[in-house]
C-alpha atoms as a PDB file:
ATOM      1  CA  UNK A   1     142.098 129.153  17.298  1.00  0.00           C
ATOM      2  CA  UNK A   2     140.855 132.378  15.657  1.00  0.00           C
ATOM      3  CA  UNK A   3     144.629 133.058  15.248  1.00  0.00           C
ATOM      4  CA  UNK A   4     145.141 131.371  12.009  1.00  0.00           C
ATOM      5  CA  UNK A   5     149.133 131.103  12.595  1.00  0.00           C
ATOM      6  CA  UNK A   6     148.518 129.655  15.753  1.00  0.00           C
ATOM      7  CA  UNK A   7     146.051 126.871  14.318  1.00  0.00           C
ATOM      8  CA  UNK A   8     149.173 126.325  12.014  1.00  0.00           C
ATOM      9  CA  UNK A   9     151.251 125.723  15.111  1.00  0.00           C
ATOM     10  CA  UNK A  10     148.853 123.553  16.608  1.00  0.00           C
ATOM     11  CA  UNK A  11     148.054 121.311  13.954  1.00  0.00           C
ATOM     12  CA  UNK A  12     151.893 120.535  13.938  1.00  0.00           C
ATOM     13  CA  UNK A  13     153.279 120.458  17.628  1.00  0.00           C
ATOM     14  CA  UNK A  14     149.917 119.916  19.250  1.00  0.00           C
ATOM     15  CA  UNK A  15     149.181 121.679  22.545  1.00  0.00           C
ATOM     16  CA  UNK A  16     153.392 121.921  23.163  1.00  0.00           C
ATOM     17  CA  UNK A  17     153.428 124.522  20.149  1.00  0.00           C
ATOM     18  CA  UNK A  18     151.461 127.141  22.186  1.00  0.00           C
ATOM     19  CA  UNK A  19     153.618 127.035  24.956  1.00  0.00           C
ATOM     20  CA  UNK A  20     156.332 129.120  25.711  1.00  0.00           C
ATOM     21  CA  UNK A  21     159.037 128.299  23.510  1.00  0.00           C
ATOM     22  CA  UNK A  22     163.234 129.363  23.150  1.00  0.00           C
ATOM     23  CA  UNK A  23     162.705 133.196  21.938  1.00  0.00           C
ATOM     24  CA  UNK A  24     159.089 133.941  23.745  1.00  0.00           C
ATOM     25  CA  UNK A  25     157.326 134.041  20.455  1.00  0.00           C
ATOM     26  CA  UNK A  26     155.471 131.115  20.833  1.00  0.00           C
ATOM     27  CA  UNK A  27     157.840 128.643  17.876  1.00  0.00           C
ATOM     28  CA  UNK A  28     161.436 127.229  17.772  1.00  0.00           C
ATOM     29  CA  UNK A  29     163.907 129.279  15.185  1.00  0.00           C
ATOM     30  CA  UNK A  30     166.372 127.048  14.755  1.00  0.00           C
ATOM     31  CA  UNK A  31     167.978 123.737  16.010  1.00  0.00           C
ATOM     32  CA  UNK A  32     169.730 124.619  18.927  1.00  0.00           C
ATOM     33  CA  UNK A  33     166.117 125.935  20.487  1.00  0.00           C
ATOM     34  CA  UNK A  34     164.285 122.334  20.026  1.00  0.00           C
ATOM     35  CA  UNK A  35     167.127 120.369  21.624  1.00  0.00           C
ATOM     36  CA  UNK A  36     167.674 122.405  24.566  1.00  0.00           C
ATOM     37  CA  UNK A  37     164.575 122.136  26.065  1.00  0.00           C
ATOM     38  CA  UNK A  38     165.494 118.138  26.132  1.00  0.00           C
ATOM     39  CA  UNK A  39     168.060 118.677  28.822  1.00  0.00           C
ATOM     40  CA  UNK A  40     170.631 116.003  29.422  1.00  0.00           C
ATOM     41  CA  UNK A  41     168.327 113.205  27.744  1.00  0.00           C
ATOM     42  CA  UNK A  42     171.256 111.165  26.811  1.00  0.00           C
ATOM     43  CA  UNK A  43     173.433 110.959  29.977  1.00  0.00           C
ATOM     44  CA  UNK A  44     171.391 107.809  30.933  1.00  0.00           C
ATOM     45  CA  UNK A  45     173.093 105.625  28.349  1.00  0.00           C
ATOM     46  CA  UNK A  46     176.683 106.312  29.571  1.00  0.00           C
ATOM     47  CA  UNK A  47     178.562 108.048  26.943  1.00  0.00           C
ATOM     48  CA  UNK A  48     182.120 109.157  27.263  1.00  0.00           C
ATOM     49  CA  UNK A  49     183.730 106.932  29.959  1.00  0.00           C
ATOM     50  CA  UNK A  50     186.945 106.096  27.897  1.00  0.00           C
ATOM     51  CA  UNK A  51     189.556 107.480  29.907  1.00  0.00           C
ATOM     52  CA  UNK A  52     192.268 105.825  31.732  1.00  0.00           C
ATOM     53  CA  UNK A  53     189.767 102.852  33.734  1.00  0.00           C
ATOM     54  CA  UNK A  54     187.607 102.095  30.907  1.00  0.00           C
ATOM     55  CA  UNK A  55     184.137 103.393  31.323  1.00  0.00           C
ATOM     56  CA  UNK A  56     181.155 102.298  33.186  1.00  0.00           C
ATOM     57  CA  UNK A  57     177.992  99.670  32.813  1.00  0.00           C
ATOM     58  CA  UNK A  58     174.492  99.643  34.940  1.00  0.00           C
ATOM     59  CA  UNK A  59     173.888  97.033  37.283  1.00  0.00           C
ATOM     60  CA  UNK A  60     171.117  97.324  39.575  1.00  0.00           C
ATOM     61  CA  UNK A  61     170.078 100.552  38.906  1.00  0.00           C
ATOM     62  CA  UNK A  62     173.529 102.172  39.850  1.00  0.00           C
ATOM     63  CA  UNK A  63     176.969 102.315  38.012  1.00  0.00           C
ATOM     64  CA  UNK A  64     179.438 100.218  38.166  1.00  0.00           C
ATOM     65  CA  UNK A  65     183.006 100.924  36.780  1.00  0.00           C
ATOM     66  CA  UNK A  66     184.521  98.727  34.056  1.00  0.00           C
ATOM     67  CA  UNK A  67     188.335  98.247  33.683  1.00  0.00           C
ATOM     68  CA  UNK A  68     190.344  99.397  30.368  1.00  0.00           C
ATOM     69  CA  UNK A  69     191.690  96.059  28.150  1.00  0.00           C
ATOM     70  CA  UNK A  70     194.887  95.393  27.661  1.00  0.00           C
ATOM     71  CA  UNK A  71     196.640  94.455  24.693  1.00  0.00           C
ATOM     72  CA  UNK A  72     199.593  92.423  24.511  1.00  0.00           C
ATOM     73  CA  UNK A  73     201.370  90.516  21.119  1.00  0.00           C
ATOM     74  CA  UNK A  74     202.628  86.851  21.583  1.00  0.00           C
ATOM     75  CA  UNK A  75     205.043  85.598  18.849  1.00  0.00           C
ATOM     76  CA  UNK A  76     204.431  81.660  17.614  1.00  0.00           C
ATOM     77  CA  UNK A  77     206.179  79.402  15.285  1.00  0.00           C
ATOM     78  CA  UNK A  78     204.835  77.116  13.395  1.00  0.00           C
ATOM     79  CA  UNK A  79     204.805  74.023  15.129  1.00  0.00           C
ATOM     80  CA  UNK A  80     203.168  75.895  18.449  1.00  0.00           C
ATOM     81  CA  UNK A  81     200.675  77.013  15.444  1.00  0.00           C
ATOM     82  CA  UNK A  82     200.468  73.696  14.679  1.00  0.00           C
ATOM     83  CA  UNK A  83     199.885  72.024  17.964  1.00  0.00           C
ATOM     84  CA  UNK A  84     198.516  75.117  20.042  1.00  0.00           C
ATOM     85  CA  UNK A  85     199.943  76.616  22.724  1.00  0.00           C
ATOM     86  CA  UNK A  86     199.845  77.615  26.850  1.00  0.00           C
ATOM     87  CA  UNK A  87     202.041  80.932  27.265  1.00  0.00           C
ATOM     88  CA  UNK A  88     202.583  82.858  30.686  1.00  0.00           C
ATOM     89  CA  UNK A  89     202.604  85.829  30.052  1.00  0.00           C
ATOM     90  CA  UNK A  90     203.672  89.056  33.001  1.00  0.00           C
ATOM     91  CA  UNK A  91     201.735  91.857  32.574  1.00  0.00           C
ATOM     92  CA  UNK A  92     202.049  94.910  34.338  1.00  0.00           C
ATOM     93  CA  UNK A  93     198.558  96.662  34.924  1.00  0.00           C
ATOM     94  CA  UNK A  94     195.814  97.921  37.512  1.00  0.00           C
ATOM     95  CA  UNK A  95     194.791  95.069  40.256  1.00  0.00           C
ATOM     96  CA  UNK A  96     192.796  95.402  42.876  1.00  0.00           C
ATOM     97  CA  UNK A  97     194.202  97.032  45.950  1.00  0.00           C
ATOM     98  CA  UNK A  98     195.237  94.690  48.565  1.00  0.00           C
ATOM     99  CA  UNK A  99     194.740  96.835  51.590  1.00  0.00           C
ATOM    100  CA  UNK A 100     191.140  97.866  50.750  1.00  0.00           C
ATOM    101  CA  UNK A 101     190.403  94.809  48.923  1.00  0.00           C
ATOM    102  CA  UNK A 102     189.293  97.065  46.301  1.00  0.00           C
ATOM    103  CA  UNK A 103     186.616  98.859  47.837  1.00  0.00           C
ATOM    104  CA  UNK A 104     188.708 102.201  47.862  1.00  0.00           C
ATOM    105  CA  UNK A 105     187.453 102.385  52.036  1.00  0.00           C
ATOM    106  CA  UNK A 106     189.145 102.047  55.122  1.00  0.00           C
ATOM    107  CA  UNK A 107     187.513  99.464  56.820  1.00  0.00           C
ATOM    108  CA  UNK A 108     183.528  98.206  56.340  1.00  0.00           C
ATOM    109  CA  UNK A 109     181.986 101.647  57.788  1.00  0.00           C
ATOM    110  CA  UNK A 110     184.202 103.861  55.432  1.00  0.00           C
ATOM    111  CA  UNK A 111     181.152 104.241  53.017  1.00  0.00           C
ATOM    112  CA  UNK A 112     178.266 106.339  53.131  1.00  0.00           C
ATOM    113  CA  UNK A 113     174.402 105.955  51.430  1.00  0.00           C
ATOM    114  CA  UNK A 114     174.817 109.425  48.583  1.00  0.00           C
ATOM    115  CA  UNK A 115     172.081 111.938  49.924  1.00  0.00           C
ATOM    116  CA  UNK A 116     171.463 113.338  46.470  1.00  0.00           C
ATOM    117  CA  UNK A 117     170.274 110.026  45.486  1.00  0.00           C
ATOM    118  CA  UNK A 118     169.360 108.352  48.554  1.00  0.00           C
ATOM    119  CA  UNK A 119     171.411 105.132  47.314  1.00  0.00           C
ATOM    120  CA  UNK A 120     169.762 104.637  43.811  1.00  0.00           C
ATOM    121  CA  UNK A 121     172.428 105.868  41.977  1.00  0.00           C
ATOM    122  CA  UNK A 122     170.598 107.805  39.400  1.00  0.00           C
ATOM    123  CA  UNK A 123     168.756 111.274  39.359  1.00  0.00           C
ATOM    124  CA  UNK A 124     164.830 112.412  37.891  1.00  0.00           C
ATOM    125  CA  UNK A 125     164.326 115.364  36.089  1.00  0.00           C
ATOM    126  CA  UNK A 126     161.591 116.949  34.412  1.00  0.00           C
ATOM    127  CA  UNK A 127     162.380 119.036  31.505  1.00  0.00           C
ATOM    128  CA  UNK A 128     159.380 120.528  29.147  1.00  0.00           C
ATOM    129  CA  UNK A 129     159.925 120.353  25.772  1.00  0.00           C
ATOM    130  CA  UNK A 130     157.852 120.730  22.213  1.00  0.00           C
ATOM    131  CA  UNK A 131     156.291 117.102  22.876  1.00  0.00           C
ATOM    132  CA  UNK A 132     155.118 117.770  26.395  1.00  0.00           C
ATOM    133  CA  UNK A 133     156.775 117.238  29.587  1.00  0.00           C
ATOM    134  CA  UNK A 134     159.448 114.903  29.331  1.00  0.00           C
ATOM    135  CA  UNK A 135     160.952 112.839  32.222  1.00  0.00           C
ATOM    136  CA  UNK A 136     165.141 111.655  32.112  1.00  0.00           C
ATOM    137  CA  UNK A 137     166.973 110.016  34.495  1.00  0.00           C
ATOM    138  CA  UNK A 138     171.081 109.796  34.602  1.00  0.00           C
ATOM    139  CA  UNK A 139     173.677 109.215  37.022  1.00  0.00           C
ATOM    140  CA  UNK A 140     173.418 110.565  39.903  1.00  0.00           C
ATOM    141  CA  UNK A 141     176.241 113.801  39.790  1.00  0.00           C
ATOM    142  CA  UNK A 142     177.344 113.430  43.348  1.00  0.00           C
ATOM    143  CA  UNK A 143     178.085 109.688  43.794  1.00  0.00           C
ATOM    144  CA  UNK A 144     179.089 109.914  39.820  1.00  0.00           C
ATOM    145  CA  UNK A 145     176.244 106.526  39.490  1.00  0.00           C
ATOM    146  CA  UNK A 146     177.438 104.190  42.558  1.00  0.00           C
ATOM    147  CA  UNK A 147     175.148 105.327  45.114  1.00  0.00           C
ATOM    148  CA  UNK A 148     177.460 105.333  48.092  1.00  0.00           C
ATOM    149  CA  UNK A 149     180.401 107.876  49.105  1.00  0.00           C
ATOM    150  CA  UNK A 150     183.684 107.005  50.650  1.00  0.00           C
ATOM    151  CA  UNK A 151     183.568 109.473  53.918  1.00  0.00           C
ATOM    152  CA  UNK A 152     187.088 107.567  54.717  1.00  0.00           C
ATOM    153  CA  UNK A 153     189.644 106.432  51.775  1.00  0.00           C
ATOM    154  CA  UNK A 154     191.756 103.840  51.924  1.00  0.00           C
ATOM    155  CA  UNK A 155     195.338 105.394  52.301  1.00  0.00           C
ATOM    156  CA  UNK A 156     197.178 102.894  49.679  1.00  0.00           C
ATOM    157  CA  UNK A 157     195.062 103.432  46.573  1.00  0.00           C
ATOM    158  CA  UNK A 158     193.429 107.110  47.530  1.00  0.00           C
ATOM    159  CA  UNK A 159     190.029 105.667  47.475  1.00  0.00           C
ATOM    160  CA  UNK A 160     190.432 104.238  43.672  1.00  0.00           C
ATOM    161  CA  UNK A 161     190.390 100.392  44.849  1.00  0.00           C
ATOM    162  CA  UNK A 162     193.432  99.797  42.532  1.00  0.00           C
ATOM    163  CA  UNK A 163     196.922 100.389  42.495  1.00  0.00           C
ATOM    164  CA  UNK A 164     199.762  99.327  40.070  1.00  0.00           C
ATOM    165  CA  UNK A 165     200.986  95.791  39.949  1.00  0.00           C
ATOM    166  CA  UNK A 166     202.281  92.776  37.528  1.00  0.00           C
ATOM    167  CA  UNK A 167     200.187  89.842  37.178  1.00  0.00           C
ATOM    168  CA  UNK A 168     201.394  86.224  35.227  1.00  0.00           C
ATOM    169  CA  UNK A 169     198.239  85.193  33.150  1.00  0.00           C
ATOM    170  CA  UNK A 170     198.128  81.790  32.011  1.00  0.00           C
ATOM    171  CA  UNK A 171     196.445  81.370  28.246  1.00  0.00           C
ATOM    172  CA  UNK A 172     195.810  78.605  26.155  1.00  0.00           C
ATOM    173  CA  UNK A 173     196.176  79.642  22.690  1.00  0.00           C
ATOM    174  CA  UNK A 174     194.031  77.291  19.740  1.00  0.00           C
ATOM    175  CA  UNK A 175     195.740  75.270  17.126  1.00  0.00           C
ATOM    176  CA  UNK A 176     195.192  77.101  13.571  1.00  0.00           C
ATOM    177  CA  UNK A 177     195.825  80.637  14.829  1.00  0.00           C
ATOM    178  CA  UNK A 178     197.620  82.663  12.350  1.00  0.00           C
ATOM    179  CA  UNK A 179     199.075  86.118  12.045  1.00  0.00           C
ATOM    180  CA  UNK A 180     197.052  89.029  12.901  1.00  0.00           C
ATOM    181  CA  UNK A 181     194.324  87.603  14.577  1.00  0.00           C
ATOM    182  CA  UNK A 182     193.190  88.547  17.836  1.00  0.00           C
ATOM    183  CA  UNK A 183     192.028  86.365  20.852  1.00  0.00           C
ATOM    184  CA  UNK A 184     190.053  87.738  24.034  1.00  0.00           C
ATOM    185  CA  UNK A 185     190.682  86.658  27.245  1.00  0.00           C
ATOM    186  CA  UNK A 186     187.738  88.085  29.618  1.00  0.00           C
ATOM    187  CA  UNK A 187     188.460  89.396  32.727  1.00  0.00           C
ATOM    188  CA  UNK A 188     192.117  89.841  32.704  1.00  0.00           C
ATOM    189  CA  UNK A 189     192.606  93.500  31.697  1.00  0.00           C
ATOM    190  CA  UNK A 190     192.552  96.442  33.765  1.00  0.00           C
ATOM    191  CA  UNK A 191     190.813  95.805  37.350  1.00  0.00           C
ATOM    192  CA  UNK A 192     188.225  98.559  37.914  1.00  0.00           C
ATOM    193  CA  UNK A 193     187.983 101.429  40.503  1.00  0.00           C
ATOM    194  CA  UNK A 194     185.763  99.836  43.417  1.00  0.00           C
ATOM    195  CA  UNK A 195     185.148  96.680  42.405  1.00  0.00           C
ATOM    196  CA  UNK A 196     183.464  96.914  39.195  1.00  0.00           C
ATOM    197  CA  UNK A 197     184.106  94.872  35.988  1.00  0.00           C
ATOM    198  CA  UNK A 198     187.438  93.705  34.485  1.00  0.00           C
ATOM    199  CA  UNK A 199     188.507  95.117  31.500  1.00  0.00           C
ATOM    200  CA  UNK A 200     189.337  92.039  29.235  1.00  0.00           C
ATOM    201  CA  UNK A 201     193.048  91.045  27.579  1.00  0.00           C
ATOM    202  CA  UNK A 202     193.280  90.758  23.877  1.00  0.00           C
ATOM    203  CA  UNK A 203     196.184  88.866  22.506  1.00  0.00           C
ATOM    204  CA  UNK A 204     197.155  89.870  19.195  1.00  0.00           C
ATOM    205  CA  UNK A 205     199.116  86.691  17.557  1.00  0.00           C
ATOM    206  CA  UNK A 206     202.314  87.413  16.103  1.00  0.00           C
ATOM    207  CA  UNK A 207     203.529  84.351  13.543  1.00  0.00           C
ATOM    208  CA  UNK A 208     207.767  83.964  13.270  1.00  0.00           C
ATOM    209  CA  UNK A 209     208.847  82.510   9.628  1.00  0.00           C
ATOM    210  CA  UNK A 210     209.688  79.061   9.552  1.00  0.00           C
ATOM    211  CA  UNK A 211     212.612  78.498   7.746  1.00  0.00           C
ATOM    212  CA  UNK A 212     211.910  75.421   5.509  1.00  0.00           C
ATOM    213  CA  UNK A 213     208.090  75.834   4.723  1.00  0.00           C
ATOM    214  CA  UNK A 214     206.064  78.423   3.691  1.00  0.00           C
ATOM    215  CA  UNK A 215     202.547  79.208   4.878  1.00  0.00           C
ATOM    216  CA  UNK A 216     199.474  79.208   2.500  1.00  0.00           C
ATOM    217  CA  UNK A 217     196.668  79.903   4.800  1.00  0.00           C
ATOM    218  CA  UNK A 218     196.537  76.353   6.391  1.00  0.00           C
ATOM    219  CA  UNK A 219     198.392  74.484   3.376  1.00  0.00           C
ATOM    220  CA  UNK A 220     202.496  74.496   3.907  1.00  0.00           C
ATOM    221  CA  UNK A 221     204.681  74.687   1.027  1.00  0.00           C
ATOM    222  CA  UNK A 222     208.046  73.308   1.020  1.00  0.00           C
ATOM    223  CA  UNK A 223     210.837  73.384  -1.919  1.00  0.00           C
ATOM    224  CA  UNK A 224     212.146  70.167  -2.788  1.00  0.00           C
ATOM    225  CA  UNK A 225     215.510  70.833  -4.458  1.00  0.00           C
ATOM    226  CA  UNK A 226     216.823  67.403  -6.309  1.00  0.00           C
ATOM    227  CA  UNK A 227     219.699  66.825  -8.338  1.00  0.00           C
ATOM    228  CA  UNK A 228     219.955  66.092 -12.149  1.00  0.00           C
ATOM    229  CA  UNK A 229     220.934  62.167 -11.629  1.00  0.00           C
ATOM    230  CA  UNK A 230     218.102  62.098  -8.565  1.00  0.00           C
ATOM    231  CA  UNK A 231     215.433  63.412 -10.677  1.00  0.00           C
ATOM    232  CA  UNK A 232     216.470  61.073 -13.782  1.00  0.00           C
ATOM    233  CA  UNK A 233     217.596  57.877 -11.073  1.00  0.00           C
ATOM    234  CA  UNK A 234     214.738  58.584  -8.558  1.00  0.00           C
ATOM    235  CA  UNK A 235     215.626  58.765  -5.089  1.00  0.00           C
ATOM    236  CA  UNK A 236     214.018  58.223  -1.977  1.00  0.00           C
ATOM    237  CA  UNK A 237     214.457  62.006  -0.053  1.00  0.00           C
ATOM    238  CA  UNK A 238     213.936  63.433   3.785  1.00  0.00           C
ATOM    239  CA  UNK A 239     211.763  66.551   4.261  1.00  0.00           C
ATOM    240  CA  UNK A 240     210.514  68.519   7.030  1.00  0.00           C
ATOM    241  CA  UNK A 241     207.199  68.871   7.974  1.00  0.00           C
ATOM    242  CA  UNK A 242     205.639  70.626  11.434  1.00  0.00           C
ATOM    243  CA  UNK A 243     205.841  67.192  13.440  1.00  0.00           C
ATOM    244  CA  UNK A 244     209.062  66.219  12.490  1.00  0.00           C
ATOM    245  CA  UNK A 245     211.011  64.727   9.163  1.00  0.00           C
ATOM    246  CA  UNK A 246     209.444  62.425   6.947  1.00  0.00           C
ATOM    247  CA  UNK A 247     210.816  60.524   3.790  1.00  0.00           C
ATOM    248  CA  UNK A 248     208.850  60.162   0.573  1.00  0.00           C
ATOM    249  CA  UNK A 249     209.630  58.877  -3.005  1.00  0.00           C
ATOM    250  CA  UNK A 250     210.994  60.429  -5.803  1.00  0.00           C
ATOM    251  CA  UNK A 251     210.203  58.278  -8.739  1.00  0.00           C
ATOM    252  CA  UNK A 252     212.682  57.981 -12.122  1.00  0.00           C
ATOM    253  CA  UNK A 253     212.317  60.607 -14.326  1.00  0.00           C
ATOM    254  CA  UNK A 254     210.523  63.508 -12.299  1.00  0.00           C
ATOM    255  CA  UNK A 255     210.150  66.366 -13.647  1.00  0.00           C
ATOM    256  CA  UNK A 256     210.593  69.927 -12.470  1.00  0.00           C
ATOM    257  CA  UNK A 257     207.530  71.749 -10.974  1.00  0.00           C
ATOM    258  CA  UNK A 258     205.539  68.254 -10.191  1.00  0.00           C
ATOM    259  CA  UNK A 259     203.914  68.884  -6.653  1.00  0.00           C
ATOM    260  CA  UNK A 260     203.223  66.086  -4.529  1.00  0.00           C
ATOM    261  CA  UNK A 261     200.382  66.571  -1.917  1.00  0.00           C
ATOM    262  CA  UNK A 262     201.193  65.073   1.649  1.00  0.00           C
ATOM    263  CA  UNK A 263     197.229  65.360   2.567  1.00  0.00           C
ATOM    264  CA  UNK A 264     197.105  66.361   6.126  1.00  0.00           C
ATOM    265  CA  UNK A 265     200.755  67.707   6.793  1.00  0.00           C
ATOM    266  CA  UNK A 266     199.655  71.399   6.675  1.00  0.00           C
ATOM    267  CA  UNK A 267     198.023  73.187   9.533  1.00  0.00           C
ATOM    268  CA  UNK A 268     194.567  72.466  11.542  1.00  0.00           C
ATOM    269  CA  UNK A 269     192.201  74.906  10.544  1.00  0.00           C
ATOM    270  CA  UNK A 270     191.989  77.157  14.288  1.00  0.00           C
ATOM    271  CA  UNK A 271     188.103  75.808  14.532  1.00  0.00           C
ATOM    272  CA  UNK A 272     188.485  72.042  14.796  1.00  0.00           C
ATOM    273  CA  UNK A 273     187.350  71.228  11.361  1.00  0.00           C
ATOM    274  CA  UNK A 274     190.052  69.610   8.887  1.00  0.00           C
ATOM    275  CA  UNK A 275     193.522  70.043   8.529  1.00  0.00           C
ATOM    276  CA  UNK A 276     195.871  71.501   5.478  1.00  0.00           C
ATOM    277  CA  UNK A 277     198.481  69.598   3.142  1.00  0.00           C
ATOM    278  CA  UNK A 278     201.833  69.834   2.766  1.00  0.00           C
ATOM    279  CA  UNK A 279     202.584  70.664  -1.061  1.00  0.00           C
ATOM    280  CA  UNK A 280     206.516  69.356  -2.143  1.00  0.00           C
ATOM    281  CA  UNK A 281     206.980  71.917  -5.516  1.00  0.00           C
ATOM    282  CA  UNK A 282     210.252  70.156  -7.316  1.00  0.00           C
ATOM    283  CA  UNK A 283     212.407  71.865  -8.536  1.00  0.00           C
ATOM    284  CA  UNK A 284     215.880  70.227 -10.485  1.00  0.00           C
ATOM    285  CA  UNK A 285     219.208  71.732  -9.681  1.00  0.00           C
ATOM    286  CA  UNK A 286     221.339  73.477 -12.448  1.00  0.00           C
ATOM    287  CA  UNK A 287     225.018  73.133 -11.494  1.00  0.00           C
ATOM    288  CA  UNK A 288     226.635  76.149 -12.714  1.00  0.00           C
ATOM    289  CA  UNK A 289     229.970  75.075 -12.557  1.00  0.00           C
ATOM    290  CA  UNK A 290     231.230  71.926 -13.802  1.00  0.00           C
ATOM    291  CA  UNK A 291     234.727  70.240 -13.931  1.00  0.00           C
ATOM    292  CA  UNK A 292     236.139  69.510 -17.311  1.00  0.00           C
ATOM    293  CA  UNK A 293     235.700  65.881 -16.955  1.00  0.00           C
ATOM    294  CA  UNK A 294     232.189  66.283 -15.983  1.00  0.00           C
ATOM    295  CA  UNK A 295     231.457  68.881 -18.740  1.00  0.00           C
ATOM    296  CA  UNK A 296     232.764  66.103 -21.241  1.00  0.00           C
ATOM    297  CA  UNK A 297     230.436  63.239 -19.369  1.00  0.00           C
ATOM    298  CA  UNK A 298     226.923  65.542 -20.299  1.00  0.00           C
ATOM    299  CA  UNK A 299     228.775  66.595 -24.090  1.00  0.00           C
ATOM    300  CA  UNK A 300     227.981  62.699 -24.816  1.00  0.00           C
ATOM    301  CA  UNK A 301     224.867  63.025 -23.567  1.00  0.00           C
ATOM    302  CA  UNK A 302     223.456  65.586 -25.825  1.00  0.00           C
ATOM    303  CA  UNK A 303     223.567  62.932 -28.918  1.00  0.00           C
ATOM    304  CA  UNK A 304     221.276  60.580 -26.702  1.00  0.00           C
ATOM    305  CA  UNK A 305     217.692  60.405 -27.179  1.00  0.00           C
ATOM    306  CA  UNK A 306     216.798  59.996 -23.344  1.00  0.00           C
ATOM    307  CA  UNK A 307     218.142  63.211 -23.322  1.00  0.00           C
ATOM    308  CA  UNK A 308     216.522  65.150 -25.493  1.00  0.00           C
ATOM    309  CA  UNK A 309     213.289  66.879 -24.766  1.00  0.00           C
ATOM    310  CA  UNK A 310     210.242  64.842 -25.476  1.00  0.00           C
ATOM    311  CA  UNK A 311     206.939  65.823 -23.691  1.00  0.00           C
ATOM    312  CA  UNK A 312     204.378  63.060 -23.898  1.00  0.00           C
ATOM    313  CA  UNK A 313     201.186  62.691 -22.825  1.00  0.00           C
ATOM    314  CA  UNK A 314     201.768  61.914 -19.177  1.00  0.00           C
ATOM    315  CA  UNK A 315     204.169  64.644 -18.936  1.00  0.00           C
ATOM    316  CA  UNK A 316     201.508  67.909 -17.392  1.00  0.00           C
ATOM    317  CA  UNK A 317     202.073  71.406 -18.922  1.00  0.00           C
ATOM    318  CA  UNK A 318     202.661  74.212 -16.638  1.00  0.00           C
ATOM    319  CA  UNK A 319     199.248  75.520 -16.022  1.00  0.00           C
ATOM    320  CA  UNK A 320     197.715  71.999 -15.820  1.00  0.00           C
ATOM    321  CA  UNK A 321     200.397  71.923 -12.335  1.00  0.00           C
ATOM    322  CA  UNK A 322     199.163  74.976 -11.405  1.00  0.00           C
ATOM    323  CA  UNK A 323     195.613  74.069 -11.875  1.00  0.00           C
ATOM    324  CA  UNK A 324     196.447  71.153  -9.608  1.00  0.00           C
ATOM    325  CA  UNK A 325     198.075  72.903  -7.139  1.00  0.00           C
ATOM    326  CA  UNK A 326     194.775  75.231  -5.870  1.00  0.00           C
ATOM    327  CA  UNK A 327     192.134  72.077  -6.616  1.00  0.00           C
END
C-alpha cells in the first residue's frame, strides 16, 4: 500500500481494484470496460423472445415456450351491450400438432437428455469482475432452455409441435362493455412450440350505433320529437328503449328541452353494480310549411293570451335543465 494511487484504488473497489483490469493498468477507463467483465449477467431473465411464438417463461428450472396472443375485434349493439353476449368466434392460428401431439418428436423415444446441460436446462459461468468473482446462470445454448433434444422430428410440424389450423372459441362477453375496451381470454392464443404455454386471446369490443338512442357512458339518450297540439294537449307517446318499447306521459303544456329520467333504462354498468337511465330530451316540432287555412287557424292565435310567452315560476330556465340533466 506504499503505492499511494493504489491505496486510492483500494479504498474504492476493494481487493477487485488491484486485479487485472480491461487495459492491464490495473483501473477501468471507461464504461464499456466495467460491464464486460459481467458477461451475459442478464440472459437469465429471458429478454428478447418476441418473435413469431411469443417468448419463453421458467418452469422447473428449464424453459418453457409461451404462445403469441391473438387479437381479434367483435362488433355489439346495444341491446347485446345491454344484456351481454356468447359469440363464436373462428380463428385461424397455431394449435398443437396432431401427429406429435405437440411434442415436436416422432414417437416417445424421439427425445434426448441435452449433454451440455445434463437435463437442467440452464448453464454456470464464472466471470471475474471489479466486485469479485461473480457467478450467472442462463439458458442452456444447446437445448435453447428445455433440457432435452429432439434426435427424431416429427415429420408434420418439423419438430415445432404446432402447425396451422382454425379453431371456433366460444366467449361470453359481460353486460356493460363498451367501445374500446379490451377483454382477455387466457389460453386461447397462439399454442406454443413443444407444449409450453398458450398465448392468451384479447377481444377488443367494437360498439355499432343504435339508431334511436344515444350512448352517455351507461345513461341512453333518446329525442322525443312532439308536435305543437301534443305538447300544448299532452299525449300519451311510445319510445324505444334497449328491452323493447315503452309508453310514458306527456303532460299538457310541456315544454321544449324538459328531460324526463326513466331510472334504470340505460345500461348495466360492465361490473355488476347499478344500472344507467334513459333521459327523454323534448323537443317541439316547428312545421315549416303550413297550408293557408292552417296559417289563418295560428294568425288567431297570436291575439290569445295562452299563447303568448309567459315563463312562471314552475317553468325551469335552460341551465337549471341542464343542471338537472348531469345530477
Amino acid at each position: 500500500m506504499s503505492d499511494a494511487q493504489k491505496r486510492q484504488r483500494y479504498d474504492q473497489f476493494g481487493h477487485a481494484g488491484l486485479g487485472g483490469a480491461a487495459n492491464g493498468s490495473g483501473h477501468f477507463t471507461n464504461v464499456e470496460d466495467i460491464f464486460s467483465q459481467f458477461g451475459d449477467i442478464f440472459s437469465e431473465f429471458g429478454f428478447g423472445g418476441f418473435g413469431g411464438f411469443g417468448g419463453s417463461r421458467s418452469r422447473g428450472g428449464q424453459r418453457v415456450s409461451k404462445g403469441s396472443n391473438l387479437r381479434v375485434k367483435v362488433t355489439l349493439n346495444l341491446e347485446e351491450i345491454a344484456k351481454g353476449a356468447e359469440k363464436k368466434l373462428k380463428v385461424s392460428k397455431y394449435v398443437a400438432c396432431d401427429e406429435c401431439g405437440g411434442s415436436g418428436a416422432r414417437g416417445r423415444e424421439g427425445y434426448t437428455t441435452c449433454s451440455t446441460c445434463n437435463g437442467s436446462g440452464h448453464v454456470t459461468r464464472i466471470a471475474n469482475t471489479m466486485l469479485g468473482r461473480m457467478q450467472t446462470t442462463s439458458p442452456c445454448p444447446t437445448c435453447d432452455g428445455e433440457g432435452k433434444i429432439i434426435k427424431d422430428k416429427c415429420l408434420k410440424c418439423h419438430g415445432e409441435g404446432i402447425v396451422k389450423g382454425d379453431d371456433v372459441i366460444k366467449i361470453n362477453i359481460p353486460a356493460g362493455v363498451g367501445e374500446g375496451m379490451q377483454l382477455n381470454v387466457a389460453g386461447k392464443g397462439n399454442a406454443a412450440r413443444r407444449g409450453g404455454v398458450n398465448g392468451d386471446l384479447l377481444v377488443l369490443i367494437e360498439e355499432v350505433k343504435h339508431p334511436d338512442l344515444i350512448r352517455d357512458g351507461n345513461d341512453l339518450i333518446f329525442l322525443l320529437y312532439l308536435s305543437f297540439p301534443q305538447a300544448a294537449l299532452g299525449d300519451t307517446v311510445e319510445i324505444p328503449t334497449v328491452e323493447g318499447k315503452v309508453k310514458i306521459k306527456i303532460d299538457a303544456g310541456t315544454q321544449p328541452g324538459k328531460i324526463l329520467r326513466l331510472r334504470g333504462k340505460g345500461l348495466p354498468e360492465v361490473n355488476g353494480y347499478g344500472r344507467g337511465d334513459l333521459l327523454v330530451n323534448i323537443n317541439v316540432w316547428v312545421p315549416q310549411k303550413l297550408s293557408r287555412d292552417e296559417q289563418k287557424n295560428i294568425e288567431k292565435m297570436i291575439e290569445s293570451d295562452s299563447f303568448k310567452p309567459n315563463p312562471s315560476s314552475s317553468d325551469k330556465g335552460f341551465f337549471d335543465r341542464m343542471r338537472n340533466y348531469f345530477e
